[in-house]
Protein backbone atom coordinates (compact mmCIF):
# COMPACT_ATOMS: atom_id res chain seq x y z
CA UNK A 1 -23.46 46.82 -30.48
CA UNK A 2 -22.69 42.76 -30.14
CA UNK A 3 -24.10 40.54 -27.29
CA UNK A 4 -22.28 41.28 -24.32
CA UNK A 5 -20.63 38.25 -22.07
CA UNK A 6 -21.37 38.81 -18.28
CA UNK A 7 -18.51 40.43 -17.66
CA UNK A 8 -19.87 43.67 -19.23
CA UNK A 9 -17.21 43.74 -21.87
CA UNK A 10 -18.85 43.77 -25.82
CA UNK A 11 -17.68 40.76 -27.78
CA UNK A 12 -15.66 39.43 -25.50
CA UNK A 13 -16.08 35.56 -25.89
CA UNK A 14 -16.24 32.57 -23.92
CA UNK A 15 -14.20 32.84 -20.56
CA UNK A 16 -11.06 30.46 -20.65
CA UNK A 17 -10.04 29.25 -17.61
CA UNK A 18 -6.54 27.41 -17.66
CA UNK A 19 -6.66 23.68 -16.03
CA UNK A 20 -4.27 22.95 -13.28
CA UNK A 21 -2.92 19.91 -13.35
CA UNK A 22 -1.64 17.74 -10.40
CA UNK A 23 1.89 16.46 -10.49
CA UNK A 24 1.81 13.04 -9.98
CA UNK A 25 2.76 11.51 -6.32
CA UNK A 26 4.54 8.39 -5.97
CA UNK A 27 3.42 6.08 -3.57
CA UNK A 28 6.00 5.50 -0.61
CA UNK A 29 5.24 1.74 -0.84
CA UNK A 30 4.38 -0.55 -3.97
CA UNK A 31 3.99 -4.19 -2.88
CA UNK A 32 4.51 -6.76 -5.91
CA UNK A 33 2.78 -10.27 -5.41
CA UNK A 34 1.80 -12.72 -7.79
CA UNK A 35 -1.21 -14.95 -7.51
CA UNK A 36 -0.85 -18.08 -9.20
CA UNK A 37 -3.45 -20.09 -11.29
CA UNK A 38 -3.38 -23.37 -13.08
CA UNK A 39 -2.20 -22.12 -16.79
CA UNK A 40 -0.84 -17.97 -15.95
CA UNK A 41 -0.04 -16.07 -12.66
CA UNK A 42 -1.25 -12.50 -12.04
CA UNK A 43 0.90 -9.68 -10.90
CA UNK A 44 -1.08 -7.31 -8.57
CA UNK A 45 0.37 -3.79 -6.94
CA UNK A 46 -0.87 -2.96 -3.91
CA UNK A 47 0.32 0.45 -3.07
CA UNK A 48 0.21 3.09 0.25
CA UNK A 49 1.68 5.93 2.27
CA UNK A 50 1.11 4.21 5.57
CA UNK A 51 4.26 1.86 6.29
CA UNK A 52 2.31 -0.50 8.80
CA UNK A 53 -0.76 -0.89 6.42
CA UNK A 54 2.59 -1.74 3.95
CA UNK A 55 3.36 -4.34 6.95
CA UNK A 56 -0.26 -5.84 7.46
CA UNK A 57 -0.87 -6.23 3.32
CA UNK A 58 2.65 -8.68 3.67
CA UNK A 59 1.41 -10.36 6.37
CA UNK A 60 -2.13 -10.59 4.47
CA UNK A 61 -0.05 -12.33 1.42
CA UNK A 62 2.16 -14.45 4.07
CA UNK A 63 -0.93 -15.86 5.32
CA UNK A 64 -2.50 -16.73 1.89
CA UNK A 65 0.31 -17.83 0.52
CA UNK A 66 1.02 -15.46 -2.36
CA UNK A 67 4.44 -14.86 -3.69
CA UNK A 68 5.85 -11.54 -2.79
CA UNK A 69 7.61 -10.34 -6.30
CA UNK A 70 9.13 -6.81 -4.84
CA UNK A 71 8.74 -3.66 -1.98
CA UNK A 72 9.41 -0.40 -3.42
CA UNK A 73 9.84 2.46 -1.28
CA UNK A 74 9.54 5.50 -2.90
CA UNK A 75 9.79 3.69 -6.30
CA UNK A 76 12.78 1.96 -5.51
CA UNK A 77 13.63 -1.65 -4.57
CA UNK A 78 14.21 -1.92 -0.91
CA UNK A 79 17.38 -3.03 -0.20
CA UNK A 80 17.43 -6.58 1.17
CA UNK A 81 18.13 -5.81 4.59
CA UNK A 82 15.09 -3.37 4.82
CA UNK A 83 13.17 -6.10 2.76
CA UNK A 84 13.77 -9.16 5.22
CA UNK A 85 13.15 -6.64 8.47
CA UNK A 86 10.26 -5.92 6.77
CA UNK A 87 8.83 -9.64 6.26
CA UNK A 88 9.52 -10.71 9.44
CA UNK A 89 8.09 -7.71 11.21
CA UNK A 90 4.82 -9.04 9.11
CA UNK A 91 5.66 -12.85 10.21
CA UNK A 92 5.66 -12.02 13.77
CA UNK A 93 2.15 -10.15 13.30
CA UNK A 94 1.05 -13.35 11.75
CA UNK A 95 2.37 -15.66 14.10
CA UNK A 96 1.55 -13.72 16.76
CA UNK A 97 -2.51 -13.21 15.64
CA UNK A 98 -2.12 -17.18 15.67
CA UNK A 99 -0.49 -18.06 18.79
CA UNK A 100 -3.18 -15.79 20.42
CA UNK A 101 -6.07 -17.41 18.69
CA UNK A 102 -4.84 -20.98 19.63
CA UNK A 103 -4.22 -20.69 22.87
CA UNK A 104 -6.90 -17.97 23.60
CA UNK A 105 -4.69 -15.43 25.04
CA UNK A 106 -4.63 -11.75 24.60
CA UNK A 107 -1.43 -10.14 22.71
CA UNK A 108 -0.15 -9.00 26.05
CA UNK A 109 0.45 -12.14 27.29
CA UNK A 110 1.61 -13.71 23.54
CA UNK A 111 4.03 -11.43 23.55
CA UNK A 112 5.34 -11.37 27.19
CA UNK A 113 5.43 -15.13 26.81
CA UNK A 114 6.42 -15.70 23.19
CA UNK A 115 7.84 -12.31 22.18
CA UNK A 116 6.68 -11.76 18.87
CA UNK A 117 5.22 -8.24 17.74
CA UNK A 118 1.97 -7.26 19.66
C-alpha cells in the first residue's frame, strides 16, 4: 500500500484548493491633477469612496496650485455642473480655513459672518 495523504485516502495526492478571486471595485471618485515641472508634468490619481475626503484632496490641490485634469465618479466624468459644485464646495473650505486663520476666529463665526462652508 502507497503513502497515504492526511486525509486517510491511499494515493490520493496533493490537496487542490481553488483560488477565489476578487472582482475588482471601482473607486467612486478618481481625482486627475497634474503637477508641473520645468521640462514634463506628472499626472497623479488620487482615488476614494469617501466624497468629502474627494472634497478636501481638491481643496488640497486648490491650495497648492496643481491643475485639476478630471473627477470621475464611478469611472465616469462628472458632468460639469457636478464638477464646478464640487470645486467650489472645496474653495469655500479653503477660503474659509483662511479667513479663520487671518482674522483668528473660529468657523462659527467665519461662517455666520462670511458664509462660506464651515
Amino acid at each position: 500500500m502507497g503513502p497515504q495523504s492526511p486525509s486517510g485516502s491511499a494515493g490520493a495526492g496533493p490537496k487542490v484548493t481553488a483560488k477565489i478571486e476578487m472582482p475588482f471595485m471601482m473607486p467612486k471618485y478618481t481625482v486627475e491633477d497634474t503637477t508641473q515641472f520645468k521640462k514634463h508634468a506628472q499626472t497623479n490619481h488620487y482615488s476614494s469612496d469617501d466624497p468629502v475626503a474627494c472634497e478636501e484632496f481638491v481643496e488640497e490641490l486648490l491650495e497648492r496650485g496643481f491643475r485639476i485634469q478630471a473627477i470621475k465618479h464611478e469611472g465616469l466624468d462628472l458632468p460639469k455642473h457636478d464638477f464646478d459644485k464640487l470645486i467650489k464646495t472645496a474653495a469655500g473650505m479653503l477660503a474659509s480655513k483662511r479667513i479663520c486663520a487671518a482674522l483668528g476666529i473660529k468657523p462659527d463665526e467665519e461662517h455666520y459672518r462670511f458664509g462660506f462652508a464651515t
